[in-house]
N, C-alpha and C. Protein backbone atom coordinates (compact mmCIF):
# COMPACT_ATOMS: atom_id res chain seq x y z
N UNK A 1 8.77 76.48 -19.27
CA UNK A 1 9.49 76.00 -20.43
C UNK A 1 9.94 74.55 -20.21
N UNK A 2 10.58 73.95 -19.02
CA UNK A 2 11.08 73.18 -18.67
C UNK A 2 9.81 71.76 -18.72
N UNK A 3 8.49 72.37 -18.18
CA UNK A 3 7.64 70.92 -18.13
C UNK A 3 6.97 71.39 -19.52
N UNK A 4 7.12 72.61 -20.85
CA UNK A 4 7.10 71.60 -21.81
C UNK A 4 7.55 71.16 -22.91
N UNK A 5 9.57 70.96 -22.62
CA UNK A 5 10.09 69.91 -23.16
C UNK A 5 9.41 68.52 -22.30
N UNK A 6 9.52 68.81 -21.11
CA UNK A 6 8.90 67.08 -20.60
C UNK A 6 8.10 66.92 -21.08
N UNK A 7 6.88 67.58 -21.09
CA UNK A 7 5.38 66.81 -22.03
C UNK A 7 5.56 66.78 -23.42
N UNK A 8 6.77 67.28 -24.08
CA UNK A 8 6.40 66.93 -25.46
C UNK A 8 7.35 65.46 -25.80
N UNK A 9 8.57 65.86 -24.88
CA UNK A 9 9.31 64.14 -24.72
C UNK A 9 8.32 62.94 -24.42
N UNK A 10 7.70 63.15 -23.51
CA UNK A 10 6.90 62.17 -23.39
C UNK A 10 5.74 61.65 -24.15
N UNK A 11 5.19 62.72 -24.95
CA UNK A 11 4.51 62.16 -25.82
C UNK A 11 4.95 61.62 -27.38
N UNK A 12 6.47 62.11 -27.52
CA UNK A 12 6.74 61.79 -28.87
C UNK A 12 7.38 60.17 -28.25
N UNK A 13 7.52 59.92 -27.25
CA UNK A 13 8.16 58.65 -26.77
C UNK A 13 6.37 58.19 -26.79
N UNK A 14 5.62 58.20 -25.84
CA UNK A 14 4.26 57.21 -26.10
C UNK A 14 3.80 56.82 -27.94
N UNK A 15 3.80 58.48 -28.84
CA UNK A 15 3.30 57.95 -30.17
C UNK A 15 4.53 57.38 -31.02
N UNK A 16 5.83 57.46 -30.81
CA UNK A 16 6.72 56.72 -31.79
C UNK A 16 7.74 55.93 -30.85
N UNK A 17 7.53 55.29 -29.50
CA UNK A 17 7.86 54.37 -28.97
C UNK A 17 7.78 52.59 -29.39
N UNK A 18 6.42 52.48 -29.69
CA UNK A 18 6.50 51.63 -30.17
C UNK A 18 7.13 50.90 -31.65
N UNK A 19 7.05 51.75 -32.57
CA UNK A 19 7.82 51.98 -33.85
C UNK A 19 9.16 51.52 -33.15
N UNK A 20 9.66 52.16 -32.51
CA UNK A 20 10.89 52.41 -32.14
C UNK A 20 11.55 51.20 -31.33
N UNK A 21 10.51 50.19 -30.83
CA UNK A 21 11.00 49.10 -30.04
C UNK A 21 10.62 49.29 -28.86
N UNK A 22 9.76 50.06 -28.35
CA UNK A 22 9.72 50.41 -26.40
C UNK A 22 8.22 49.89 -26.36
N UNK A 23 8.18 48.67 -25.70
CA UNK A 23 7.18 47.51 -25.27
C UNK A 23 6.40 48.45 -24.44
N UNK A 24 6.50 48.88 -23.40
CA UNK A 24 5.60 49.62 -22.15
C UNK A 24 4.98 48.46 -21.89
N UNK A 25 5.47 47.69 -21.03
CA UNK A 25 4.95 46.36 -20.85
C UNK A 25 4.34 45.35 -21.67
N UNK A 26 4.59 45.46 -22.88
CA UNK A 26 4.00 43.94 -23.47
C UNK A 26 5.38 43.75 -23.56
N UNK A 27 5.78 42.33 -24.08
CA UNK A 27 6.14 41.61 -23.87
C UNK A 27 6.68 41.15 -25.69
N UNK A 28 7.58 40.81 -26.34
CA UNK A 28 7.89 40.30 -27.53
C UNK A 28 7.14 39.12 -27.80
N UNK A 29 7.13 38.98 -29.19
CA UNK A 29 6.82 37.81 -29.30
C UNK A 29 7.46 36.33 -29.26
N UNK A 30 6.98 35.33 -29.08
CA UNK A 30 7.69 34.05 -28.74
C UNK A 30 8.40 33.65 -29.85
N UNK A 31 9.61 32.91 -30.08
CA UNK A 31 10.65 32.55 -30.93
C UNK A 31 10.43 31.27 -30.51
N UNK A 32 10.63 30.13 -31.50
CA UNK A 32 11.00 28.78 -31.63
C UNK A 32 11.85 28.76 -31.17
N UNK A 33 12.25 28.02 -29.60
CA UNK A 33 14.31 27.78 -30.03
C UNK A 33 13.86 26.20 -29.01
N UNK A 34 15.47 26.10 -29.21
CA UNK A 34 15.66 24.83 -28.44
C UNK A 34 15.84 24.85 -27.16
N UNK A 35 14.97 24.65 -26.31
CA UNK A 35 14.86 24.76 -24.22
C UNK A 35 15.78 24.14 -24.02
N UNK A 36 15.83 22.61 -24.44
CA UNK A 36 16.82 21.77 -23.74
C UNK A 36 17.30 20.55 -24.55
N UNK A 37 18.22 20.44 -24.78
CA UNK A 37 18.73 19.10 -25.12
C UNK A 37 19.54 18.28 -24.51
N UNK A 38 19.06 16.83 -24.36
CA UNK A 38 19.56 16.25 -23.40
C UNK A 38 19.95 14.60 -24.48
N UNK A 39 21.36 13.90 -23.67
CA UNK A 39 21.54 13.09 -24.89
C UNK A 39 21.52 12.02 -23.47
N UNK A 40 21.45 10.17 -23.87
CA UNK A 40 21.15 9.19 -22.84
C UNK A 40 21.64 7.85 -23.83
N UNK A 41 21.33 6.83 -23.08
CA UNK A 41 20.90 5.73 -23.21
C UNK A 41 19.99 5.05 -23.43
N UNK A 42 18.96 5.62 -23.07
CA UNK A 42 17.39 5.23 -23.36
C UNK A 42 16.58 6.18 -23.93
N UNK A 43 15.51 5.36 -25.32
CA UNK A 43 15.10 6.35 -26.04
C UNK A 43 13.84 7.58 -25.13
N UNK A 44 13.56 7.94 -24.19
CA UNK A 44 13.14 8.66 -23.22
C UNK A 44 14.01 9.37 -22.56
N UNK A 45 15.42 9.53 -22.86
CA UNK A 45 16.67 9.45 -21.93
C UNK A 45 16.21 10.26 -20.88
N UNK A 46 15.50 9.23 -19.93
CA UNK A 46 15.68 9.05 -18.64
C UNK A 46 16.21 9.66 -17.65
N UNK A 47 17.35 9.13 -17.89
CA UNK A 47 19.24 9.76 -17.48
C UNK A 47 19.74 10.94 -18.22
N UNK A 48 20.41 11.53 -18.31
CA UNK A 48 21.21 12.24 -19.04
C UNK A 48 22.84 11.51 -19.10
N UNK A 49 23.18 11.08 -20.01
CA UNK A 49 24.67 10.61 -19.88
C UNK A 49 25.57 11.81 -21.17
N UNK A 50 26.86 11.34 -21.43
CA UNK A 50 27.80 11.93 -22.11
C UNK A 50 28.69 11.12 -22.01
N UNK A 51 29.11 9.90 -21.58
CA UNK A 51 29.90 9.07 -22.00
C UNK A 51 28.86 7.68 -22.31
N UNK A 52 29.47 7.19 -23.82
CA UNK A 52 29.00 6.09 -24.11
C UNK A 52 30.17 4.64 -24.48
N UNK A 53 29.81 3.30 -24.49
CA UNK A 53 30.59 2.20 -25.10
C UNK A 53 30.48 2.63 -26.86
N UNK A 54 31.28 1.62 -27.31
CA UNK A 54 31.49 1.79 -28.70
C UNK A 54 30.61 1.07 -29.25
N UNK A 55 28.97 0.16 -28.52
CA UNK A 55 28.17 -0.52 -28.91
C UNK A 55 26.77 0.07 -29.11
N UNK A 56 26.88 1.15 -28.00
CA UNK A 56 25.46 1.59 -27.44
C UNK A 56 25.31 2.52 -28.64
N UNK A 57 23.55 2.94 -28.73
CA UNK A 57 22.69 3.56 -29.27
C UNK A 57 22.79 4.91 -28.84
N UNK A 58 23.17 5.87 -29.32
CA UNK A 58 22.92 7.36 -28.86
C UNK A 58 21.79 7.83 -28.71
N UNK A 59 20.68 8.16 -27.93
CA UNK A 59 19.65 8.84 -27.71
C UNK A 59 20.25 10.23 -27.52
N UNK A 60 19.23 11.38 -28.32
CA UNK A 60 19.00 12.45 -27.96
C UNK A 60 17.56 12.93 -27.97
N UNK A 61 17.15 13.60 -26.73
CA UNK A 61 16.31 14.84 -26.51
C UNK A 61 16.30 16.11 -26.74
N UNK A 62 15.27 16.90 -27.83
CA UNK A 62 15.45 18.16 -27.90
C UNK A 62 14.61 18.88 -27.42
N UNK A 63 14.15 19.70 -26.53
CA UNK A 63 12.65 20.47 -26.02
C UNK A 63 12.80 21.18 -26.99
N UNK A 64 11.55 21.96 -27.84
CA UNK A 64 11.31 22.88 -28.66
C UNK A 64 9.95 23.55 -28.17
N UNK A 65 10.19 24.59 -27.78
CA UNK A 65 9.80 25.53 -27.39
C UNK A 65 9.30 26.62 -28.01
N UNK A 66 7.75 26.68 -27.87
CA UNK A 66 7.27 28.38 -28.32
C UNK A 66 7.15 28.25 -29.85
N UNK A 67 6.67 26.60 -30.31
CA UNK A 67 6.50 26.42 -31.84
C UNK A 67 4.92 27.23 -32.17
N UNK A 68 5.06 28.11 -33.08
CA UNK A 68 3.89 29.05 -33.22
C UNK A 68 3.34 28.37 -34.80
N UNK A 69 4.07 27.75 -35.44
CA UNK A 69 3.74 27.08 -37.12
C UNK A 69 4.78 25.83 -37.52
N UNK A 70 4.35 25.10 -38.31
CA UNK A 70 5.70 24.25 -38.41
C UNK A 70 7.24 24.37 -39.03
N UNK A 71 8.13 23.52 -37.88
CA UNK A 71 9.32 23.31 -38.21
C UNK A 71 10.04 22.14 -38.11
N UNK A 72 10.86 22.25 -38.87
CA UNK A 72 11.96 21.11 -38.88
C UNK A 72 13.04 21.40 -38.02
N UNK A 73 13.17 19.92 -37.25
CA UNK A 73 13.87 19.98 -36.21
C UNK A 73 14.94 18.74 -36.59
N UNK A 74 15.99 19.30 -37.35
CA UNK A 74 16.97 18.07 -37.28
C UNK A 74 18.35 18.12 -36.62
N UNK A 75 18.77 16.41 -36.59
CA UNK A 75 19.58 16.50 -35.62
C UNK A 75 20.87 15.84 -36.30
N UNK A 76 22.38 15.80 -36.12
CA UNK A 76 23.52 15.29 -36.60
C UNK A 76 24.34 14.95 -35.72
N UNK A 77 25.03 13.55 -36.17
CA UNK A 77 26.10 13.42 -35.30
C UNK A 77 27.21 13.64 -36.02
N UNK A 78 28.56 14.21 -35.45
CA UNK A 78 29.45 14.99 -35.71
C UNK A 78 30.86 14.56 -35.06
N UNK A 79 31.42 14.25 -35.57
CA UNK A 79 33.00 14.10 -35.09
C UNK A 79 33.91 15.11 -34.82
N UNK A 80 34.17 15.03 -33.59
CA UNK A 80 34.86 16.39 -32.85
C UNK A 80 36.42 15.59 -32.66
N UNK A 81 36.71 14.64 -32.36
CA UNK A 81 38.18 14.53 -31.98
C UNK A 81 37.82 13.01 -31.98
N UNK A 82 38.27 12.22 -32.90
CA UNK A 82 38.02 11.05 -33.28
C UNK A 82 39.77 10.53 -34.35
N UNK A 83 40.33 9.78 -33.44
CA UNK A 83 41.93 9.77 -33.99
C UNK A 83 41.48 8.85 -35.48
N UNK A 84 41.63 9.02 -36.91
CA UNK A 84 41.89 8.27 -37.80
C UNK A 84 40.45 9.01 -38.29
N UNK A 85 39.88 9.60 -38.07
CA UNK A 85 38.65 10.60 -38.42
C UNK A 85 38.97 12.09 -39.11
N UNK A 86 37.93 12.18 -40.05
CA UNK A 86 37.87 13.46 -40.37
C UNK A 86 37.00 14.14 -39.28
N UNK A 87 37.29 15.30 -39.06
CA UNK A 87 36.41 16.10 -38.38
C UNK A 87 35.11 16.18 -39.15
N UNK A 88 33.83 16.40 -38.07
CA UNK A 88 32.46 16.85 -39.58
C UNK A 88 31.46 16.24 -39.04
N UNK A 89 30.65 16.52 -39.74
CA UNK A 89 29.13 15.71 -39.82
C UNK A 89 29.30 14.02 -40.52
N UNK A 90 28.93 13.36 -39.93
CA UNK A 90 29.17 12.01 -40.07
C UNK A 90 27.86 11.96 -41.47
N UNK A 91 28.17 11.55 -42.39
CA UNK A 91 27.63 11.25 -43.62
C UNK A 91 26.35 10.16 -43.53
N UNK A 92 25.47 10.59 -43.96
CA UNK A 92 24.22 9.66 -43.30
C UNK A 92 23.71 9.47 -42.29
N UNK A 93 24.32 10.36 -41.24
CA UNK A 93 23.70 10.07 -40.01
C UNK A 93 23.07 11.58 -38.90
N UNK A 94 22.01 11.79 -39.99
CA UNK A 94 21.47 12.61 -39.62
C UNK A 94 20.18 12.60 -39.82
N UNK A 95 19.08 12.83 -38.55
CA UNK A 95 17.63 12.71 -38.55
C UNK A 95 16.62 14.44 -39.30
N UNK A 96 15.32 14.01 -39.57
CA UNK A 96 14.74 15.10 -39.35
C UNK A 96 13.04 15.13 -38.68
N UNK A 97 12.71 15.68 -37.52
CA UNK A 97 11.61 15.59 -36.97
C UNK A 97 10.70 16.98 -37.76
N UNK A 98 9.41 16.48 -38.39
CA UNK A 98 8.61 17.88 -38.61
C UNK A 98 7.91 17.99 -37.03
N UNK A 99 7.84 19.17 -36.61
CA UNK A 99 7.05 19.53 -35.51
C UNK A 99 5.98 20.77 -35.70
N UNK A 100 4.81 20.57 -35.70
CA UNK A 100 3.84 21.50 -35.60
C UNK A 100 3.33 22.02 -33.95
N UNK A 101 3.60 21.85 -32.99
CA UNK A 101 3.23 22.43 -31.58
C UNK A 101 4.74 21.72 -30.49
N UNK A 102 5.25 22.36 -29.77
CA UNK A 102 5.87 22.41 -29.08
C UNK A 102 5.83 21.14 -28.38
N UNK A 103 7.44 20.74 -28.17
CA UNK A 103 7.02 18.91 -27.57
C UNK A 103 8.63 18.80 -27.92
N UNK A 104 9.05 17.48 -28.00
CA UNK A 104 10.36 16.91 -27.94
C UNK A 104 10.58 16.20 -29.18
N UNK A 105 11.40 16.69 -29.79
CA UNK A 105 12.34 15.81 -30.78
C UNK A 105 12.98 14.62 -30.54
N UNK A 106 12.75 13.51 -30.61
CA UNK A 106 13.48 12.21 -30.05
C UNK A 106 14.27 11.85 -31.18
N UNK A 107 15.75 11.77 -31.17
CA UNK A 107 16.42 10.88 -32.41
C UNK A 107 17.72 9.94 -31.77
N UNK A 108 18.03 8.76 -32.79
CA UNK A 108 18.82 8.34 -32.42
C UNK A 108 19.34 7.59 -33.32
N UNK A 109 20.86 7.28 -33.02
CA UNK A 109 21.94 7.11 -33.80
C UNK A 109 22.64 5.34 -33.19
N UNK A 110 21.90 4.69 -33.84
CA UNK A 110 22.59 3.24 -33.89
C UNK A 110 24.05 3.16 -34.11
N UNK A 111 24.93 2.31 -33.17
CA UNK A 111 26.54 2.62 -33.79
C UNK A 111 26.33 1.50 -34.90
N UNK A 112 27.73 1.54 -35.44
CA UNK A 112 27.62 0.87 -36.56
C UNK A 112 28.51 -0.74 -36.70
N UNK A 113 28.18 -1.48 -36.99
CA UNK A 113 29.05 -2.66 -37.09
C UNK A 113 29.72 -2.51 -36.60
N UNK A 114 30.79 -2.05 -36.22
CA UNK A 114 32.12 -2.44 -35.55
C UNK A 114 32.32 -1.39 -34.34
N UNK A 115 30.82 -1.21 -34.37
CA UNK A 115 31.09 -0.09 -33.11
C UNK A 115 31.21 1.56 -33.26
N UNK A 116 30.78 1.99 -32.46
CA UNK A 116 31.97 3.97 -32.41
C UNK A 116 33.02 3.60 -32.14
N UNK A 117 34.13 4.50 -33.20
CA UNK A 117 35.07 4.57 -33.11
C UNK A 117 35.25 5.13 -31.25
N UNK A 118 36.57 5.06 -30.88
CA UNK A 118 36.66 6.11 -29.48
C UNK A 118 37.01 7.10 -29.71
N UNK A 119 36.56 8.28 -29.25
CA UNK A 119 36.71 9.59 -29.15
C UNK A 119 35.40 10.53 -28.85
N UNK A 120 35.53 11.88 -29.19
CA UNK A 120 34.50 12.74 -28.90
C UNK A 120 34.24 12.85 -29.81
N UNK A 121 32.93 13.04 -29.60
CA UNK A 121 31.45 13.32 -31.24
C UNK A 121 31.00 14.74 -30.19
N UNK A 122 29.53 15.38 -31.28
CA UNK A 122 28.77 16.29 -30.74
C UNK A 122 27.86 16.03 -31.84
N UNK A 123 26.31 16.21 -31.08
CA UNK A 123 25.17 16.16 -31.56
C UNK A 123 24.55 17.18 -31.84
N UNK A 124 24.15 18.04 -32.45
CA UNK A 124 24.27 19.21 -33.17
C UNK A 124 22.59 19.14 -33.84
N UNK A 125 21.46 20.02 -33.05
CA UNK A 125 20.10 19.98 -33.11
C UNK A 125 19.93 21.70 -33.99
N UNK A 126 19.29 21.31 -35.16
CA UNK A 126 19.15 22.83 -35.54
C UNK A 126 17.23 22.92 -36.04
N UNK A 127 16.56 23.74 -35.35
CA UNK A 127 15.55 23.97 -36.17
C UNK A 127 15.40 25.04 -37.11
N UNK A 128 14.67 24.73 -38.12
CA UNK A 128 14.33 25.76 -39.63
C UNK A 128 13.03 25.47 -39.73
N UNK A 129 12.79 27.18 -40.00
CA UNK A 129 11.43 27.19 -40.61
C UNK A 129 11.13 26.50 -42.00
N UNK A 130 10.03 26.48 -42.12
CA UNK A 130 9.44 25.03 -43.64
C UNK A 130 10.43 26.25 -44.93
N UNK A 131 10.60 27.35 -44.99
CA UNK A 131 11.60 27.69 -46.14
C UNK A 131 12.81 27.70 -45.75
N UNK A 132 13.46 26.97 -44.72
CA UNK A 132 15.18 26.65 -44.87
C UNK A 132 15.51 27.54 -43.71
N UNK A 133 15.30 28.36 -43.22
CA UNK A 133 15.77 29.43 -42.34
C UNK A 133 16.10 29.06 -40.74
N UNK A 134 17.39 28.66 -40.53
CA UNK A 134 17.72 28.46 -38.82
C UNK A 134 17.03 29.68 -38.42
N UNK A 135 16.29 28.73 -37.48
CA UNK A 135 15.86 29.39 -36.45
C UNK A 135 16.93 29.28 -34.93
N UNK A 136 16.90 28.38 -34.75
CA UNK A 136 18.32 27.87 -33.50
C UNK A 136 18.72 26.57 -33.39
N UNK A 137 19.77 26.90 -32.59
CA UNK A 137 20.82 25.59 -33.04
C UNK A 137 21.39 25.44 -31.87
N UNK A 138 21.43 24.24 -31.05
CA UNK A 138 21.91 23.71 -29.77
C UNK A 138 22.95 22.35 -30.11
N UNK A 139 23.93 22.57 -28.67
CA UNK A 139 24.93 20.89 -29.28
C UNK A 139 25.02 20.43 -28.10
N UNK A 140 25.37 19.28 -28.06
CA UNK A 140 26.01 18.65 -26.52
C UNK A 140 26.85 17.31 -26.81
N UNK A 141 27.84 17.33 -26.69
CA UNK A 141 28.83 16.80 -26.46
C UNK A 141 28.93 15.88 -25.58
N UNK A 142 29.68 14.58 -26.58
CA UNK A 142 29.67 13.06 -25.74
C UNK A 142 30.72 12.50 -25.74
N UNK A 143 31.44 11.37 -25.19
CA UNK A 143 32.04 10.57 -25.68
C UNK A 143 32.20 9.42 -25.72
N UNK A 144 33.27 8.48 -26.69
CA UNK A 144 33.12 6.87 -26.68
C UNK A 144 34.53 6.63 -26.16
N UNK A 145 33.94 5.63 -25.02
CA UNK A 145 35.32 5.35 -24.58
C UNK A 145 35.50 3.36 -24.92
């Protein structure tokens, strides 16, 4: 009696396992997301920095990873603690890269006439599929001193 509840467990797990979510070694499929984002000084950023002057150019790097069709990969700069600032997405200053195969998003954010204000910003990378849909969303955090 005992081996056959086991053989019938086991076979209702082999024919409605998979339905059910149980891989038996394969493996899911690959998701778009963001590997790595890295923000610099140079448009290659080179370096990785997080503190900038109130003159310099913000470079950011985004790895995108496991692109299977195209997406939009855009990026914002954002005011996190900026004294005489609203908190937010800085108005106009946001890129968008289309990407069809996996590779790096390069964007960057010229300061403006009179400089970055001082304080902390965050750069805020989100990709969407071509109908609007986040796929993922990475940030990294800088500041102007």
């Amino acid at each position: 009696m005992r081996t056959r509840k086991c053989s019938l467990t086991l076979i209702l797990v082999l024919m409605f396992g998979p339905c059910l979510g149980a891989s038996f070694g394969r493996t899911a499929p690959n998701i778009t997301n963001i590997s790595g984002l890295k923000l610099g000084h140079d448009k290659g950023v080179s370096e990785e920095a997080d503190s900038f002057e109130p003159g310099d150019t913000i470079y950011a790097a985004a790895r995108i990873s496991d692109v299977a069709g195209a997406v939009n990969v855009t990026a914002h700069l954002v005011v996190d603690d900026v004294p005489g600032q609203q908190r937010g997405p800085i108005p106009g200053l946001e890129a968008t890269v289309n990407m069809a195969a996996s590779g790096t998003a390069n964007f960057n954010f010229s300061a403006p006439t009179k400089g970055w204000p001082k304080g902390k910003y965050v750069v805020v990378v989100v990709v969407h599929s071509p109908d609007g849909e986040e796929i993922d969303k990475k940030a990294a955090e800088l500041t102007v001193d």
